[in-house]
C-alpha atoms as a PDB file:
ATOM      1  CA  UNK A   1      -6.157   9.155  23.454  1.00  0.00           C
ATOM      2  CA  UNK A   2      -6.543   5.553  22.576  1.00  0.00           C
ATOM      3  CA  UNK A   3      -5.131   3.703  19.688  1.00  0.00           C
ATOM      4  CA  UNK A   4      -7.675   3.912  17.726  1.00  0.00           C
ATOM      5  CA  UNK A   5      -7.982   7.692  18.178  1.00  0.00           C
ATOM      6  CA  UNK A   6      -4.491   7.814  17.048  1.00  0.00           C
ATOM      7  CA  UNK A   7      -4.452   5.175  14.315  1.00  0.00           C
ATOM      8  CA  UNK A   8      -7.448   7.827  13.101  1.00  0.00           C
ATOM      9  CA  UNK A   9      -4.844  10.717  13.397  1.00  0.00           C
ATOM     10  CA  UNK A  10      -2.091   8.824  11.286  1.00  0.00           C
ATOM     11  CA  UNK A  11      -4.920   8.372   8.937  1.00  0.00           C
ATOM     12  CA  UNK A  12      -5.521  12.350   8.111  1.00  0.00           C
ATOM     13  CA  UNK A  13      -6.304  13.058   4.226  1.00  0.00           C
ATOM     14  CA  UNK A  14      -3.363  14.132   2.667  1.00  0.00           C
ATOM     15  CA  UNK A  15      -5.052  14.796  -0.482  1.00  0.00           C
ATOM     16  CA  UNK A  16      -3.624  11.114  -2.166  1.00  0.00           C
ATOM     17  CA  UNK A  17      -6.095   8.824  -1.352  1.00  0.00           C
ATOM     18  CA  UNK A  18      -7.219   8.214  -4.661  1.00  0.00           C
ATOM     19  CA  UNK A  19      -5.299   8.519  -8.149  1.00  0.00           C
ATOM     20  CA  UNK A  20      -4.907   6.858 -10.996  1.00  0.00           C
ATOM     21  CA  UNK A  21      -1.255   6.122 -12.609  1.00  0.00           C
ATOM     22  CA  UNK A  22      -0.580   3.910 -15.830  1.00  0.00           C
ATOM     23  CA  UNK A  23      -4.060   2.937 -16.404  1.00  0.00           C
ATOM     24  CA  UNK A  24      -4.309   1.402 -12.614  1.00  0.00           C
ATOM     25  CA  UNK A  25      -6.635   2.788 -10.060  1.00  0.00           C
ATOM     26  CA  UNK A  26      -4.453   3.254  -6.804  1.00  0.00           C
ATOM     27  CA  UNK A  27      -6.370   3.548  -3.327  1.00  0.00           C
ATOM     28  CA  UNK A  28      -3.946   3.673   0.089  1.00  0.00           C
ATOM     29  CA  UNK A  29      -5.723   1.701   2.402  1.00  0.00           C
ATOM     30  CA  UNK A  30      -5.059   3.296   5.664  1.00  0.00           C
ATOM     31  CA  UNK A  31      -2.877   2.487   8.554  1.00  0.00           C
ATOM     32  CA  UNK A  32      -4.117  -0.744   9.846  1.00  0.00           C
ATOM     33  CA  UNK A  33      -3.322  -2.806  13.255  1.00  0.00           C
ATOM     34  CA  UNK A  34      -2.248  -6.822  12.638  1.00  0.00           C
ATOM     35  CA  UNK A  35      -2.956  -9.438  15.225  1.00  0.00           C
ATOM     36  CA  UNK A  36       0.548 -10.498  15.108  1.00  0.00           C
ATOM     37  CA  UNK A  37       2.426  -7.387  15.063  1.00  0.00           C
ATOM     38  CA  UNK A  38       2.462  -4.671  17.115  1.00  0.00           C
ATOM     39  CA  UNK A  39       3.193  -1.809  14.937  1.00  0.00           C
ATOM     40  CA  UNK A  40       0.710  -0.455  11.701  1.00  0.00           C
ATOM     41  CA  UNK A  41       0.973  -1.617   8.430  1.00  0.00           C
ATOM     42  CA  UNK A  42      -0.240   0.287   5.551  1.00  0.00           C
ATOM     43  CA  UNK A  43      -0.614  -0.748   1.382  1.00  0.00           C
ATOM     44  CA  UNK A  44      -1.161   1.710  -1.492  1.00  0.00           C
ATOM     45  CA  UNK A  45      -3.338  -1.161  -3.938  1.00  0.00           C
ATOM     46  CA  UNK A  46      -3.579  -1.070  -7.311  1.00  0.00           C
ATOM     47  CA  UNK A  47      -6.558  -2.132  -9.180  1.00  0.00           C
ATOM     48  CA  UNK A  48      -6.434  -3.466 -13.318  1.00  0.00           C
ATOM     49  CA  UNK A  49      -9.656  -2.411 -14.085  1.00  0.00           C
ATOM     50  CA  UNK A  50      -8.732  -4.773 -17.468  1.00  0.00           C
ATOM     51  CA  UNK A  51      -9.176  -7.912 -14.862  1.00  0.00           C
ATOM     52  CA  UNK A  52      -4.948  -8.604 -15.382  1.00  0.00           C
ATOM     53  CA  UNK A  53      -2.796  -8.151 -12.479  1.00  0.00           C
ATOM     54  CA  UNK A  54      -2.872  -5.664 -10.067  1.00  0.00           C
ATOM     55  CA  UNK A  55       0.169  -4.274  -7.912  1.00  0.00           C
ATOM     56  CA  UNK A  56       0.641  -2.988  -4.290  1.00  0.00           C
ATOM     57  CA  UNK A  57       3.319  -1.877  -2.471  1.00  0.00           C
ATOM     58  CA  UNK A  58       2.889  -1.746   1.535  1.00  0.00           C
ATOM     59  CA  UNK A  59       4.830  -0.244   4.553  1.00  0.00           C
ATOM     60  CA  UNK A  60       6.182  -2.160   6.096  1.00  0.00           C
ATOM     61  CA  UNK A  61       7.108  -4.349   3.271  1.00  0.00           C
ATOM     62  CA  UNK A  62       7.844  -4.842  -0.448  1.00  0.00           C
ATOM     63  CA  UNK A  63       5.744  -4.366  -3.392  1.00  0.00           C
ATOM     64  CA  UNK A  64       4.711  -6.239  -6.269  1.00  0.00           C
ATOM     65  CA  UNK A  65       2.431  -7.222  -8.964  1.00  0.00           C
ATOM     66  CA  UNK A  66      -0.446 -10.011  -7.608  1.00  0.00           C
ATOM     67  CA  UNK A  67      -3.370 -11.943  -8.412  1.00  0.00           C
ATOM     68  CA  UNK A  68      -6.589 -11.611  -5.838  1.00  0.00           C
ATOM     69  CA  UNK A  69      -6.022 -13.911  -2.851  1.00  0.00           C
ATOM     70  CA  UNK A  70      -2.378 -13.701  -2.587  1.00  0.00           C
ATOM     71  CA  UNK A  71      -0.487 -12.985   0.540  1.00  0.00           C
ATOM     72  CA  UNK A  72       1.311  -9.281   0.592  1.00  0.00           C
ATOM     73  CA  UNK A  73       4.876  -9.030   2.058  1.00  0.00           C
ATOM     74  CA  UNK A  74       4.785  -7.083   5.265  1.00  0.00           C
ATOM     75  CA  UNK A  75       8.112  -8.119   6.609  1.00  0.00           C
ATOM     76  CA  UNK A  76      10.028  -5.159   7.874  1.00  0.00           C
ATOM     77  CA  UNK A  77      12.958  -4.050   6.184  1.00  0.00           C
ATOM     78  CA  UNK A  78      16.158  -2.226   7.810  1.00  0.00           C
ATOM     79  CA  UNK A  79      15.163   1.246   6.383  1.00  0.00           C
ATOM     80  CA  UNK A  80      12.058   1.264   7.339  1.00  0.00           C
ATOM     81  CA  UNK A  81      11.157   2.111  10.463  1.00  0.00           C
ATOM     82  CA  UNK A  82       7.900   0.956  12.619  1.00  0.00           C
ATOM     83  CA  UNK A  83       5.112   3.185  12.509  1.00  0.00           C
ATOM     84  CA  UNK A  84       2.910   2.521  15.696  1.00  0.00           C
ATOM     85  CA  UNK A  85      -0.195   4.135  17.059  1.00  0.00           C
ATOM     86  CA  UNK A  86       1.678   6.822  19.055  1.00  0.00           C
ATOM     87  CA  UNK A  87       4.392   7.801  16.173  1.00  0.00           C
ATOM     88  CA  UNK A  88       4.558  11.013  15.265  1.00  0.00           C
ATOM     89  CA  UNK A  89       2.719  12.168  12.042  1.00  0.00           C
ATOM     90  CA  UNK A  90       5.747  13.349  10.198  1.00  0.00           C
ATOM     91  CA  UNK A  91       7.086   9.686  10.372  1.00  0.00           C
ATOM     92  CA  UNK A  92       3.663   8.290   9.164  1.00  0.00           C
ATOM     93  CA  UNK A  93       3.630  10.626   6.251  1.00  0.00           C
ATOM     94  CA  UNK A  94       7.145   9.751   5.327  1.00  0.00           C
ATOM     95  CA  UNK A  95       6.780   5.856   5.068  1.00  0.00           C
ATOM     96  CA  UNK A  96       3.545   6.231   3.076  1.00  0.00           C
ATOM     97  CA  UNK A  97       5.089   8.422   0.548  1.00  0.00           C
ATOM     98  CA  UNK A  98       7.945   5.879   0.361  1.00  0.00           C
ATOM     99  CA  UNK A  99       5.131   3.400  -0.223  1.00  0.00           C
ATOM    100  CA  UNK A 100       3.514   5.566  -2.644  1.00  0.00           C
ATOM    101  CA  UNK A 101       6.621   6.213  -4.603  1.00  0.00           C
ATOM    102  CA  UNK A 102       7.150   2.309  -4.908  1.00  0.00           C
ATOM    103  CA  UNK A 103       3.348   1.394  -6.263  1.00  0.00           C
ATOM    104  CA  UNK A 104       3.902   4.596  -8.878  1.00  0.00           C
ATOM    105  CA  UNK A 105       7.302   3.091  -9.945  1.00  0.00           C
ATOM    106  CA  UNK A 106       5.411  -0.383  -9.973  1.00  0.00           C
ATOM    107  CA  UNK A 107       2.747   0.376 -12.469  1.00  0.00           C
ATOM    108  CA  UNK A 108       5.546   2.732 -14.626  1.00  0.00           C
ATOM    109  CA  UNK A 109       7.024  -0.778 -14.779  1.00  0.00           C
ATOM    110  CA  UNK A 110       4.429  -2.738 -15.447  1.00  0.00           C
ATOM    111  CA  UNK A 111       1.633  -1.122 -17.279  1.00  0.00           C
ATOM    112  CA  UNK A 112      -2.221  -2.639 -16.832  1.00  0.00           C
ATOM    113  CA  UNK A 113      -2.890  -4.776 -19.012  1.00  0.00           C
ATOM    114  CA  UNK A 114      -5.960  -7.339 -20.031  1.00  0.00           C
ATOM    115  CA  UNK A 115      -5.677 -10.626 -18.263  1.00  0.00           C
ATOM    116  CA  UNK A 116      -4.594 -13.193 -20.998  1.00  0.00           C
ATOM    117  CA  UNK A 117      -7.269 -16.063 -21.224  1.00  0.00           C
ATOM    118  CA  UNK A 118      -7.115 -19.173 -22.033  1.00  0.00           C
ATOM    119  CA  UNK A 119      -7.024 -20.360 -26.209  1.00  0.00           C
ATOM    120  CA  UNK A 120      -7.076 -23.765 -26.309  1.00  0.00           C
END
């Protein structure tokens, strides 16, 4: 297999895709390869459908709440461990729940809200 067959295995449906949490609409986004790395990185985003901020949390990485066109940590940290094309599918599952469990304690956090405008 190549590494794209298995960055397509890592990527198997495990039924939380898609959900909604907190009034956010959370999408994972897939394992992904980076130019610069050689291991997969992975985000669960959040979308504000009330235009104010919206959240992610990735694996490798942190999480946090952002504004469109900002720059999402990736760095590793020393619990996670590298998920790379030929990693075993039990790991890959693992580190996107931990992902998953960090965007859902995000938005429990930090509830969507309406983006403030301006009132001059």
């Amino acid at each position: 297999m190549n590494d794209t067959q298995l960055i397509e295995n890592l990527n198997m449906s495990t039924g939380d895709e898609d959900f909604r949490a907190n009034g956010y609409l959370i999408r994972w986004t897939g394992w992904k390869s980076h130019a610069e790395t050689y291991h997969l990185i992975g985000q669960y985003v959040a979308i504000n459908p009330l235009g104010g901020a919206h959240a992610y949390a990735s694996y490798p990485g942190g999480e946090s709440l952002y504004q469109f066109g900002q720059v999402f940590d990736v760095a590793v940290r020393a619990d996670q461990p590298i998920i790379i094309a030929g990693s075993p599918a039990l790991e890959a599952i693992r580190a996107r729940k931990s992902a998953r469990e960090r965007i859902v304690a995000l938005c429990k956090n930090h509830p969507a809200k309406a983006k403030q405008g301006n009132h001059d």
